[in-house]
C-alpha atoms as a PDB file:
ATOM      1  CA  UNK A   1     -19.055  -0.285   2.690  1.00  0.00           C
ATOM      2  CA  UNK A   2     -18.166   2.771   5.295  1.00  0.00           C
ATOM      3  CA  UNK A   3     -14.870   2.560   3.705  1.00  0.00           C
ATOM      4  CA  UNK A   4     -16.377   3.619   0.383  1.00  0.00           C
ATOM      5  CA  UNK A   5     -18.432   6.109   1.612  1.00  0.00           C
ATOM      6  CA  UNK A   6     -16.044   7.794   3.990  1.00  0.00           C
ATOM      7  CA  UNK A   7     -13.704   7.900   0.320  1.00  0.00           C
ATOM      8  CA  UNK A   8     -16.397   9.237  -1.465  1.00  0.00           C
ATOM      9  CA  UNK A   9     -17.145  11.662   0.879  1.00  0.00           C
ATOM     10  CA  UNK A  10     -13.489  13.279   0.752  1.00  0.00           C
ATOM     11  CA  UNK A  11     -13.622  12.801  -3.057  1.00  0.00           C
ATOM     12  CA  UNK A  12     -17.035  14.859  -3.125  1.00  0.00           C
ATOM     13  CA  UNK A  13     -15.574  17.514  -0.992  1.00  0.00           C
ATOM     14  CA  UNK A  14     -11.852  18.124  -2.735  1.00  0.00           C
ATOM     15  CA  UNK A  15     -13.874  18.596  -6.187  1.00  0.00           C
ATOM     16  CA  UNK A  16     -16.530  20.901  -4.684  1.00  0.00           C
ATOM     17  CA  UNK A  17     -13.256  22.965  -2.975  1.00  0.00           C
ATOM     18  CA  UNK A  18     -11.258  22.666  -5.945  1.00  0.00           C
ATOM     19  CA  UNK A  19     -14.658  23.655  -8.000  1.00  0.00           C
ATOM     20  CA  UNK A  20     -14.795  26.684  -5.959  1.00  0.00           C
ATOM     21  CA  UNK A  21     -11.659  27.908  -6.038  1.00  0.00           C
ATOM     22  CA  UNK A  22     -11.716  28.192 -10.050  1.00  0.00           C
ATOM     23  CA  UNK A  23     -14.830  30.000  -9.628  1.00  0.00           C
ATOM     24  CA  UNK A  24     -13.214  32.131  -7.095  1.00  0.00           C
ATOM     25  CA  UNK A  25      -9.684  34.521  -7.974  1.00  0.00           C
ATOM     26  CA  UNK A  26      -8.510  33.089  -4.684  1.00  0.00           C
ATOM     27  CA  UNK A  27      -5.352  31.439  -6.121  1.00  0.00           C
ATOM     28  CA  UNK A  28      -4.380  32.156 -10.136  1.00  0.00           C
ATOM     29  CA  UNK A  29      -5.996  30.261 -12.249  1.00  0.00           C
ATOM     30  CA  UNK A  30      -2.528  28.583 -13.192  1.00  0.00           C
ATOM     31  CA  UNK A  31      -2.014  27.672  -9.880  1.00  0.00           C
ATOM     32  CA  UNK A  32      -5.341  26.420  -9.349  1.00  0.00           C
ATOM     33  CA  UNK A  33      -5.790  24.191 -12.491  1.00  0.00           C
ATOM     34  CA  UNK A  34      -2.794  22.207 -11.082  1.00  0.00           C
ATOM     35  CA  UNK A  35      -4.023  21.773  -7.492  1.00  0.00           C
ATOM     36  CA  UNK A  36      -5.560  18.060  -8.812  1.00  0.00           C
ATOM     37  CA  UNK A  37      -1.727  16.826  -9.946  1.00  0.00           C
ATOM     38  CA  UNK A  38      -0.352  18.701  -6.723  1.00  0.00           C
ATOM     39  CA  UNK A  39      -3.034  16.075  -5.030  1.00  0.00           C
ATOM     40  CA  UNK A  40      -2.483  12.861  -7.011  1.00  0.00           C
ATOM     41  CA  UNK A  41       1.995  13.225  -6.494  1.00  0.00           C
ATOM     42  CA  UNK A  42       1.847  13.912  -3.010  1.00  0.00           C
ATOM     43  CA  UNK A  43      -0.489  11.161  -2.038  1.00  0.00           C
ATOM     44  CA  UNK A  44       2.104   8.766  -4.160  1.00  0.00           C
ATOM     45  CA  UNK A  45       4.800  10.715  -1.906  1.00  0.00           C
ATOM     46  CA  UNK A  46       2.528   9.627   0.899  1.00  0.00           C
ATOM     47  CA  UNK A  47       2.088   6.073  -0.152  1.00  0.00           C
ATOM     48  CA  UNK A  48       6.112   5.502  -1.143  1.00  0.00           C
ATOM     49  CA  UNK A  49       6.949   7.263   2.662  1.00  0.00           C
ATOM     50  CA  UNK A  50       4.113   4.333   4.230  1.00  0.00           C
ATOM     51  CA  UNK A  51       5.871   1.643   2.539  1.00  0.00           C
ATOM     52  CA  UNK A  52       9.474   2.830   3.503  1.00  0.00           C
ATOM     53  CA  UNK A  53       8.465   2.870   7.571  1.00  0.00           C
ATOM     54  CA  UNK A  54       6.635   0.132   7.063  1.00  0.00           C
ATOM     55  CA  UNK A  55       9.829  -1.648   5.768  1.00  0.00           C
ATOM     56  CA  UNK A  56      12.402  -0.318   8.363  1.00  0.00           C
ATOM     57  CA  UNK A  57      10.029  -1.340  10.944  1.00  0.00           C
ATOM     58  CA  UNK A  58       9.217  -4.827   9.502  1.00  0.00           C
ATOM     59  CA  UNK A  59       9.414  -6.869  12.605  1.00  0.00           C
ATOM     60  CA  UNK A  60      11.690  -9.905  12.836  1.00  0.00           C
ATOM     61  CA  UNK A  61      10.384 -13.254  13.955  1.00  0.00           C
ATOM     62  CA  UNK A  62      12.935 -15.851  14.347  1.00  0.00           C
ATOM     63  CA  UNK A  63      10.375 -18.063  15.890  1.00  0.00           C
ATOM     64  CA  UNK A  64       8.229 -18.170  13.349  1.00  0.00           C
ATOM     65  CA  UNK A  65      11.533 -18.414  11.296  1.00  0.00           C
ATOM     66  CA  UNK A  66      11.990 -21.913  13.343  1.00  0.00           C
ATOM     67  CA  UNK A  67       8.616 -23.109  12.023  1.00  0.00           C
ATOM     68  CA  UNK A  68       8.763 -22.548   8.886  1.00  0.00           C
ATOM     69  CA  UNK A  69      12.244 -24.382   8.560  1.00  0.00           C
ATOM     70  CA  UNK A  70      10.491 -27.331  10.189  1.00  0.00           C
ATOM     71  CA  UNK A  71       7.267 -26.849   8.190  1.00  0.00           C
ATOM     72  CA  UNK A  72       9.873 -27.144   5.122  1.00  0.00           C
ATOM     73  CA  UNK A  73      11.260 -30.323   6.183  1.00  0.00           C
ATOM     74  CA  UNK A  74       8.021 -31.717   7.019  1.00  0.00           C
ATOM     75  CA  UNK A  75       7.104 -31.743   3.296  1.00  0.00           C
ATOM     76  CA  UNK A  76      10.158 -32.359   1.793  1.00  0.00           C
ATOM     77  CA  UNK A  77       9.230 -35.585   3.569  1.00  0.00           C
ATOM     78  CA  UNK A  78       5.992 -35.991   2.982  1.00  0.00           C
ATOM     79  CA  UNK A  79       7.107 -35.547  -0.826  1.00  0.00           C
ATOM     80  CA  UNK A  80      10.312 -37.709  -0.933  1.00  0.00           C
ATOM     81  CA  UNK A  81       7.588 -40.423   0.482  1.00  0.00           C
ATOM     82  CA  UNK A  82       5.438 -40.125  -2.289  1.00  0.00           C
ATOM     83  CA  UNK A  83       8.325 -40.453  -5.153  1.00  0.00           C
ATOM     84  CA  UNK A  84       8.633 -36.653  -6.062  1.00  0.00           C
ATOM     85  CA  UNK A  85      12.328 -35.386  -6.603  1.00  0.00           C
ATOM     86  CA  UNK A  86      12.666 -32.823  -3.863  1.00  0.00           C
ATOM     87  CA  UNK A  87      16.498 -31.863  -4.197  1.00  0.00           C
ATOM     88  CA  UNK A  88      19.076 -32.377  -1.409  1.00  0.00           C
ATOM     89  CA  UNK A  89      19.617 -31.518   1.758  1.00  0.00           C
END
């Protein structure tokens, strides 16, 4: 719930400065009216940059790699026991 409201909160305060500067002749009004889509690509830009770091720095686990091989074998077992058609080895 303080997520939301902390989101909100920016959300509320972005319109009332965008708001404001239309009222104002600050900026051009061309320049202005775009300052919404100027938002929206470079918090994609953002977002695209977050996944890209988080994917170069994606940590390696080759224990957990270990387990899940064994895990794997474990129910092809468990499977072949019961009769189901599990492929081979």
């Amino acid at each position: 719930m303080k997520h939301i409201v902390k989101i909100m909160t920016l959300v509320v305060a972005l319109t009332a400065i965008w708001i404001s500067l239309l009222q104002t002749s600050i900026l051009p009004k061309s320049y202005t009216w775009l300052l919404p889509l100027y938002c929206i690509v470079s918090l994609g830009s953002y977002g695209l940059l977050m996944v890209g770091v988080g994917l170069m720095r994606f940590p390696t686990c080759p224990h957990e790699a270990i387990l899940l091989q064994e895990d794997i074998v474990e129910a092809k077992k468990f499977l072949k026991g019961k009769g189901v058609d599990v492929g081979t080895d």
